[in-house]
Protein backbone atom coordinates (compact mmCIF):
# COMPACT_ATOMS: atom_id res chain seq x y z
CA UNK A 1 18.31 40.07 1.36
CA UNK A 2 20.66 38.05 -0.98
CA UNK A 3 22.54 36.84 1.88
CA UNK A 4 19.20 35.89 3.57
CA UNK A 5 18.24 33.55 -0.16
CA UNK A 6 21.66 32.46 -0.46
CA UNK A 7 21.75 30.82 3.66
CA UNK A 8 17.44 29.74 3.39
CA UNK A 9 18.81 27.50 -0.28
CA UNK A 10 21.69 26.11 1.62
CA UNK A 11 19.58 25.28 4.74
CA UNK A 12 17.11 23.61 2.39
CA UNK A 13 20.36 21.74 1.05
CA UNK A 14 21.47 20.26 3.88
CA UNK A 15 17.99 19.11 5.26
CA UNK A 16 16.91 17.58 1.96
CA UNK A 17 20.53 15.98 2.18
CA UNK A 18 20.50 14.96 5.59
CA UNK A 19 17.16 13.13 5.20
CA UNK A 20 17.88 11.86 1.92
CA UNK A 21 20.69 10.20 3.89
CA UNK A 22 18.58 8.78 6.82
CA UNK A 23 16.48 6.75 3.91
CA UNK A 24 19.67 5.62 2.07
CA UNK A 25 21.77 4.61 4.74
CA UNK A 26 20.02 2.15 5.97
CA UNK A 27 18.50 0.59 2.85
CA UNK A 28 21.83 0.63 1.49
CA UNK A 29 23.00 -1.13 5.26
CA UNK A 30 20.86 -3.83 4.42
CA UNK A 31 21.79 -4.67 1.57
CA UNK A 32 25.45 -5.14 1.65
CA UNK A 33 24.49 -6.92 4.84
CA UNK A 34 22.09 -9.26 3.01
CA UNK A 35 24.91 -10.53 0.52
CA UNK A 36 27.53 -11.54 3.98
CA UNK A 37 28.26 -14.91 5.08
CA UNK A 38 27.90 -16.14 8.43
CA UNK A 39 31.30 -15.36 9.88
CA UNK A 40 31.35 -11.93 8.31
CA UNK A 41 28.47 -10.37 10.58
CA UNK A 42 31.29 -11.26 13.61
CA UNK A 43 33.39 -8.52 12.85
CA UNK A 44 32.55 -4.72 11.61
CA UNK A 45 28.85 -4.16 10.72
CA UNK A 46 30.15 -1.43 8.20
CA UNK A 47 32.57 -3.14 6.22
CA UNK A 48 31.64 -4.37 2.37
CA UNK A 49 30.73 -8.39 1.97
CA UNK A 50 33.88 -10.16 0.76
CA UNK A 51 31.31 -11.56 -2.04
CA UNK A 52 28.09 -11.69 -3.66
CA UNK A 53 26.29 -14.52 -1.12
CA UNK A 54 23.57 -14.98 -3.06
CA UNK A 55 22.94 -17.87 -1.61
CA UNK A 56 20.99 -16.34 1.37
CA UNK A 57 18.01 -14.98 -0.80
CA UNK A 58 17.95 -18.87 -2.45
CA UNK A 59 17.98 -19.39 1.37
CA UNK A 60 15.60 -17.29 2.02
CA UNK A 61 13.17 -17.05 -0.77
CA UNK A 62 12.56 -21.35 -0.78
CA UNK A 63 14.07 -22.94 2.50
CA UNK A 64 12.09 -20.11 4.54
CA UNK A 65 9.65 -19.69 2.28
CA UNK A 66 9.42 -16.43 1.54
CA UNK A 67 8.93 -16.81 -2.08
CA UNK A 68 5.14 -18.21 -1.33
CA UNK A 69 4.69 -15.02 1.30
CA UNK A 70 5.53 -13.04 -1.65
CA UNK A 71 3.05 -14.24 -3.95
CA UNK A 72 0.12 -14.07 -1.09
CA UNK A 73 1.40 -10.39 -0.70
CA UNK A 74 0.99 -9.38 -4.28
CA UNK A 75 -2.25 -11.07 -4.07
CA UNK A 76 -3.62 -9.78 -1.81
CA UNK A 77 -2.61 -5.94 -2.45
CA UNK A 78 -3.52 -6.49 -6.24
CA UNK A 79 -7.41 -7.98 -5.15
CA UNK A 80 -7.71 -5.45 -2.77
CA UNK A 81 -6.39 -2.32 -5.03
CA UNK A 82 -8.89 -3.64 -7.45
CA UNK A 83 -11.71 -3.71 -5.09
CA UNK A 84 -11.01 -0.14 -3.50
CA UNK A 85 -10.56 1.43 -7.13
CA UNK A 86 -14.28 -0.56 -8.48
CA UNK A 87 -15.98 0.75 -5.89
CA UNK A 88 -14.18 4.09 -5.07
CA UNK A 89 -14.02 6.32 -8.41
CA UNK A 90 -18.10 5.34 -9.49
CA UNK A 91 -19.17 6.24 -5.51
CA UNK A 92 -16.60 9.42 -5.51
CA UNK A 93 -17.94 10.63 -9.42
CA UNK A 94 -21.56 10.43 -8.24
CA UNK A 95 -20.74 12.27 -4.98
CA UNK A 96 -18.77 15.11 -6.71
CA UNK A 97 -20.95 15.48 -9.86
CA UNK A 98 -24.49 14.27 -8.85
CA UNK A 99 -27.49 15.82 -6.24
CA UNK A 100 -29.72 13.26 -4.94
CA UNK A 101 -31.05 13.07 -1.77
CA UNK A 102 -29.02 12.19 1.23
CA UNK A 103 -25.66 12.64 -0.82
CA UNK A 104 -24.73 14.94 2.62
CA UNK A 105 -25.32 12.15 4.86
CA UNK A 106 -23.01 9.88 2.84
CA UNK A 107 -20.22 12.62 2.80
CA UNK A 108 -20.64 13.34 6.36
CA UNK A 109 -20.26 9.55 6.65
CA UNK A 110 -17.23 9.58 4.43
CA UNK A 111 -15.48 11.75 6.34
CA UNK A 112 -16.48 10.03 9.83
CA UNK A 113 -14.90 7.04 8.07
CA UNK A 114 -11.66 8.64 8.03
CA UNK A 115 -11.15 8.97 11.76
CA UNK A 116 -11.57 5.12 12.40
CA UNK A 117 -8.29 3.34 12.89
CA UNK A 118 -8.70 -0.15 11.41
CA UNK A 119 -5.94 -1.63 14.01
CA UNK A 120 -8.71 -0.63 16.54
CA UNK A 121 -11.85 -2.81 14.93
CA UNK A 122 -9.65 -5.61 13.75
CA UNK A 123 -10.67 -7.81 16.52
CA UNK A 124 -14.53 -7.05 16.09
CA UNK A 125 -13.92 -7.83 12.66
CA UNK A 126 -12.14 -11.23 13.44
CA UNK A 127 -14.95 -12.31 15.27
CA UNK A 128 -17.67 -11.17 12.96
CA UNK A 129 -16.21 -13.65 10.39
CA UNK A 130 -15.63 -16.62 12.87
CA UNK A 131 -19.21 -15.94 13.69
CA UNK A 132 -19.98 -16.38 9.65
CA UNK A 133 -17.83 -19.48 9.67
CA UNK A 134 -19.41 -20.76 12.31
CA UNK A 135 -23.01 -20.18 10.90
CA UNK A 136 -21.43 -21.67 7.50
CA UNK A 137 -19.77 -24.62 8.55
CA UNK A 138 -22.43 -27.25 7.02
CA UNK A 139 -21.06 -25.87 3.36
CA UNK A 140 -17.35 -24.79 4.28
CA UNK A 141 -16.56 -27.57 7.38
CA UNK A 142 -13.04 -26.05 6.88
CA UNK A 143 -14.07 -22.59 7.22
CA UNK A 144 -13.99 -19.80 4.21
CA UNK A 145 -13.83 -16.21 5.73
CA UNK A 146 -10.32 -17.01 8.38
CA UNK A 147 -7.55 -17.39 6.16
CA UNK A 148 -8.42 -16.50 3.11
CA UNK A 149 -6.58 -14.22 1.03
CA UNK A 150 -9.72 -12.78 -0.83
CA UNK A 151 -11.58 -12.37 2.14
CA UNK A 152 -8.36 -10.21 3.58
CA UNK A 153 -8.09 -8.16 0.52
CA UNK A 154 -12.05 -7.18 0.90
CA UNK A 155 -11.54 -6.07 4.45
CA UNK A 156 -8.22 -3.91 3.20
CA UNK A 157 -10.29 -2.59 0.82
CA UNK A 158 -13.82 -2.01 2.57
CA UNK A 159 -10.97 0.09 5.75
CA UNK A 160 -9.53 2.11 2.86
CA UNK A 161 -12.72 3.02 1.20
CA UNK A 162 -13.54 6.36 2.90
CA UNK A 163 -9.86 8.11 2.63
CA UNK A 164 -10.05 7.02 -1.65
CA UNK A 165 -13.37 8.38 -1.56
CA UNK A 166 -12.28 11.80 -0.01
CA UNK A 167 -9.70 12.04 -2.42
CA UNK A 168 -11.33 10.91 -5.56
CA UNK A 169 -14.30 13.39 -4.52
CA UNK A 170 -12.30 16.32 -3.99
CA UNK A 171 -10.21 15.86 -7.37
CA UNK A 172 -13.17 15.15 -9.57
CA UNK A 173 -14.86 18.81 -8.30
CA UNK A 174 -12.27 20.78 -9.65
CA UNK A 175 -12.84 19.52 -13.29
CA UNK A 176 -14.86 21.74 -14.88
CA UNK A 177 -18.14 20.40 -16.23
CA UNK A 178 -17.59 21.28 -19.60
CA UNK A 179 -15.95 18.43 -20.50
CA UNK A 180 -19.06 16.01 -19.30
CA UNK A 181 -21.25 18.19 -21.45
CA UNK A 182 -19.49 18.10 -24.01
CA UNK A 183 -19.14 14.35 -24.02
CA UNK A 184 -22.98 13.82 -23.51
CA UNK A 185 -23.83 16.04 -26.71
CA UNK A 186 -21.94 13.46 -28.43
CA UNK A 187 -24.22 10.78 -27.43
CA UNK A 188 -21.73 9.47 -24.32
CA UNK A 189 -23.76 8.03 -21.22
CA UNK A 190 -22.69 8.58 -17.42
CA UNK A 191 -20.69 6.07 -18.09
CA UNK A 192 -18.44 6.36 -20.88
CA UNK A 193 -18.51 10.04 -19.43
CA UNK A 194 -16.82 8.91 -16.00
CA UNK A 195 -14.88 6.07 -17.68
CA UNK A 196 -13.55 8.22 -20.95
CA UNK A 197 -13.73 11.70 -19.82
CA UNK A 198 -13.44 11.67 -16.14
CA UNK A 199 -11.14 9.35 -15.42
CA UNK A 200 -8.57 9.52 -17.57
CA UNK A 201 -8.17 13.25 -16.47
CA UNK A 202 -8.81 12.19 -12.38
CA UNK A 203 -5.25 10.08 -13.37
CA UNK A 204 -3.16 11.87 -11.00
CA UNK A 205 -5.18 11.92 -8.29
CA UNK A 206 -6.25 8.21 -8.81
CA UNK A 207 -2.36 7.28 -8.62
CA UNK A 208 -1.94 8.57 -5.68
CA UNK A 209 -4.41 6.68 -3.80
CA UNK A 210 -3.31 3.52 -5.77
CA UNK A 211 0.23 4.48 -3.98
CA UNK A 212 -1.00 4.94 -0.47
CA UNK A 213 -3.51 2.05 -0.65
CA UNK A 214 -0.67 0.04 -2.05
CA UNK A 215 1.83 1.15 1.22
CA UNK A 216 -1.02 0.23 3.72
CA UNK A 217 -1.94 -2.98 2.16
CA UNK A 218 1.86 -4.35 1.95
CA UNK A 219 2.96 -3.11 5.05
CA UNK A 220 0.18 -4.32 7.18
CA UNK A 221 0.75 -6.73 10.43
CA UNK A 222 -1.81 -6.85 12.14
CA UNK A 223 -5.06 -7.17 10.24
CA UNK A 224 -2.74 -10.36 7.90
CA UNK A 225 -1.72 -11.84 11.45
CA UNK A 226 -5.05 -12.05 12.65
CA UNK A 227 -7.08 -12.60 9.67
CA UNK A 228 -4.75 -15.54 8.16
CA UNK A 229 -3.41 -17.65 11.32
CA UNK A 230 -2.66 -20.61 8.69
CA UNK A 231 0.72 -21.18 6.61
CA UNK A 232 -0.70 -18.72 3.72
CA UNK A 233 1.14 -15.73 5.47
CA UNK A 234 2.01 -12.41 4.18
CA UNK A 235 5.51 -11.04 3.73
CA UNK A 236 5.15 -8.95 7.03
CA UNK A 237 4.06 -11.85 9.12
CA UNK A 238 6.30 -14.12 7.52
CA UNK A 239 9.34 -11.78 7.89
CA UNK A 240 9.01 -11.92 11.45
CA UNK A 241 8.91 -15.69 11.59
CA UNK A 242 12.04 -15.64 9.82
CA UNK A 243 13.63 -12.83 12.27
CA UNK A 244 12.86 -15.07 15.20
CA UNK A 245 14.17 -18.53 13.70
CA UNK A 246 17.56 -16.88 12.41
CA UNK A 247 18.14 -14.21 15.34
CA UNK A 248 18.04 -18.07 17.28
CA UNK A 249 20.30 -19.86 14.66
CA UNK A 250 22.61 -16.54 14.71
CA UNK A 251 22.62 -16.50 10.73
CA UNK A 252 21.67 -13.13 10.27
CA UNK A 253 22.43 -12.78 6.16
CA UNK A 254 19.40 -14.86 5.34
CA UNK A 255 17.05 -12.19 7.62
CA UNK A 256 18.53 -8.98 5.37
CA UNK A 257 17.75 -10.96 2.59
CA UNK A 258 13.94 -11.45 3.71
CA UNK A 259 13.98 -7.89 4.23
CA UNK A 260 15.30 -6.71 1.02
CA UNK A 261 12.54 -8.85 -0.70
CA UNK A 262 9.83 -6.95 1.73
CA UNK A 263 11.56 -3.73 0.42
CA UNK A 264 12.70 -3.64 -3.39
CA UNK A 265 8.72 -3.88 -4.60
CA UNK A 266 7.88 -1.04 -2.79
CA UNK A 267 10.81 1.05 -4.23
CA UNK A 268 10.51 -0.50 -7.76
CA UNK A 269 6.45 0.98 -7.53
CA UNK A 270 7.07 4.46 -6.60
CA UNK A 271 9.94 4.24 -8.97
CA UNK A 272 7.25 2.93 -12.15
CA UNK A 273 4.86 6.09 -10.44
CA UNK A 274 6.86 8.83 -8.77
CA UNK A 275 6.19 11.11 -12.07
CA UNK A 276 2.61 10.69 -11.96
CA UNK A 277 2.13 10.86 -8.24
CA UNK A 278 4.21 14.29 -8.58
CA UNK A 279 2.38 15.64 -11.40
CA UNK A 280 -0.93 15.11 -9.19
CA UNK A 281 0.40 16.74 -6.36
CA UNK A 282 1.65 20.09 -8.50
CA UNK A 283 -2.02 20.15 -10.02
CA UNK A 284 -3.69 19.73 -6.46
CA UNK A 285 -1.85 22.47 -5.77
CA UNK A 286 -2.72 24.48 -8.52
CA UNK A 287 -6.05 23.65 -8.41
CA UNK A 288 -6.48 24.63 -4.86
């Protein structure tokens, strides 16, 4: 039986080692590569940069303009984590806490929500808003729904909506509903009880879907390709502009460099959040 332990732990060692590998690796890869001169990428792809080229993220970040993809990013995952958190955690409290008639229907819809790949209804979408710019053009002869990084950040928002729902939902119904009582018989309202009470104890659970909404929104293509066809691109969009003009120009340390700056945000998040997003999943666990 100890035998049995002992071989299971070292099992568990090796995978956990072996993957932690297959994510360092690479990121690691890219990085040295990112900081080699031209000539260097010629010879070994696994030997260290003779020096710290820095010169390929100045190259990078201004001549190929990264540095403006970067702030549309952040924009637009900011705006739209902002929109999917206003609307989510009032419409998931009210689901989980409240009856009121039809509350099933909008669950049931919820959930139906959750099977509907956006990548599937971005081109419906595309031409519902040409259709608005097209009824609008009289007040916005430029247009105002096509590239626009608000309008982007509502439609990431508005696709994301049912999963942060689901989630909220299920977290807030395993509070127990002493605490709300409590709160209201010292004068609280439904709101300073979802706000003060709720929330702050739904923090786990609310990080989470902060951290995958964050993931979809900054590593989306498709829906920032079609949606914004102008020169305000996203890091995604604009990374591949940049793989194409340097795989052509053969200077491949200024394309690791675009890619580190698509990469170190996401890292430096889950690195401000990892405790939190843990703690939620041990008490969803617990809880369940």
């Amino acid at each position: 039986m100890i035998n049995s332990l002992r071989a299971g732990r070292a099992l568990t060692y090796v995978l956990v080692t072996a993957i932690a590998l297959a994510i360092v690796v690479p990121v690691g890869w890219v990085l040295f590569a990112s900081l080699k001169r031209r000539g260097e990428f010629y010879g070994s792809p696994w030997t260290l940069p003779e020096g710290l080229h820095l010169q390929n993220y100045v190259d990078a970040f201004v001549t190929a303009r990264m540095g403006q993809y970067f702030f549309t990013s952040v924009l637009v995952t900011v705006l739209g984590l902002v929109f999917v958190v206003a609307v989510s955690v009032p419409a998931a409290y009210v689901i989980a806490r409240y009856e009121f008639r039809g509350r099933g229907l909008v669950e049931v819809a919820m959930l139906a929500g959750l099977f509907v790949n956006v990548n599937y209804i971005v081109v419906p979408i595309f031409l519902m808003l040409v259709g608005w710019d097209r009824a609008l053009v009289d007040v916005f002869p430029d247009g105002f729904f096509i590239d626009n990084p608000g309008v982007l950040s509502l439609v990431y928002a508005a696709t994301s909506i049912p999963f942060t729902i689901y989630l909220l939902t299920a977290y807030f119904r395993t509070i127990p509903a002493d605490y709300e009582e409590a709160a209201s018989l010292d004068g609280a309202s439904r709101f300073q009880v979802m706000t003060r009470v709720m929330l702050p104890m739904a923090k786990p659970a609310l990080t989470t879907v902060i951290l995958f909404n964050f993931l979809a929104y900054w590593n989306d293509f498709i829906i920032a390709l079609t949606l914004l066809p102008g020169e305000g691109k996203t890091l995604q969009v604009g990374l591949l502009n940049l793989m194409t003009a340097q795989k052509a120009a053969a200077d491949y340390g200024r394309l690791y460099a675009g890619m580190v700056i698509v990469i170190v945000p996401v890292l430096i998040f889950y690195a401000l959040i990892q405790r939190r997003l843990i703690e939620g999943m041990a008490s969803g666990g617990v809880k369940g």
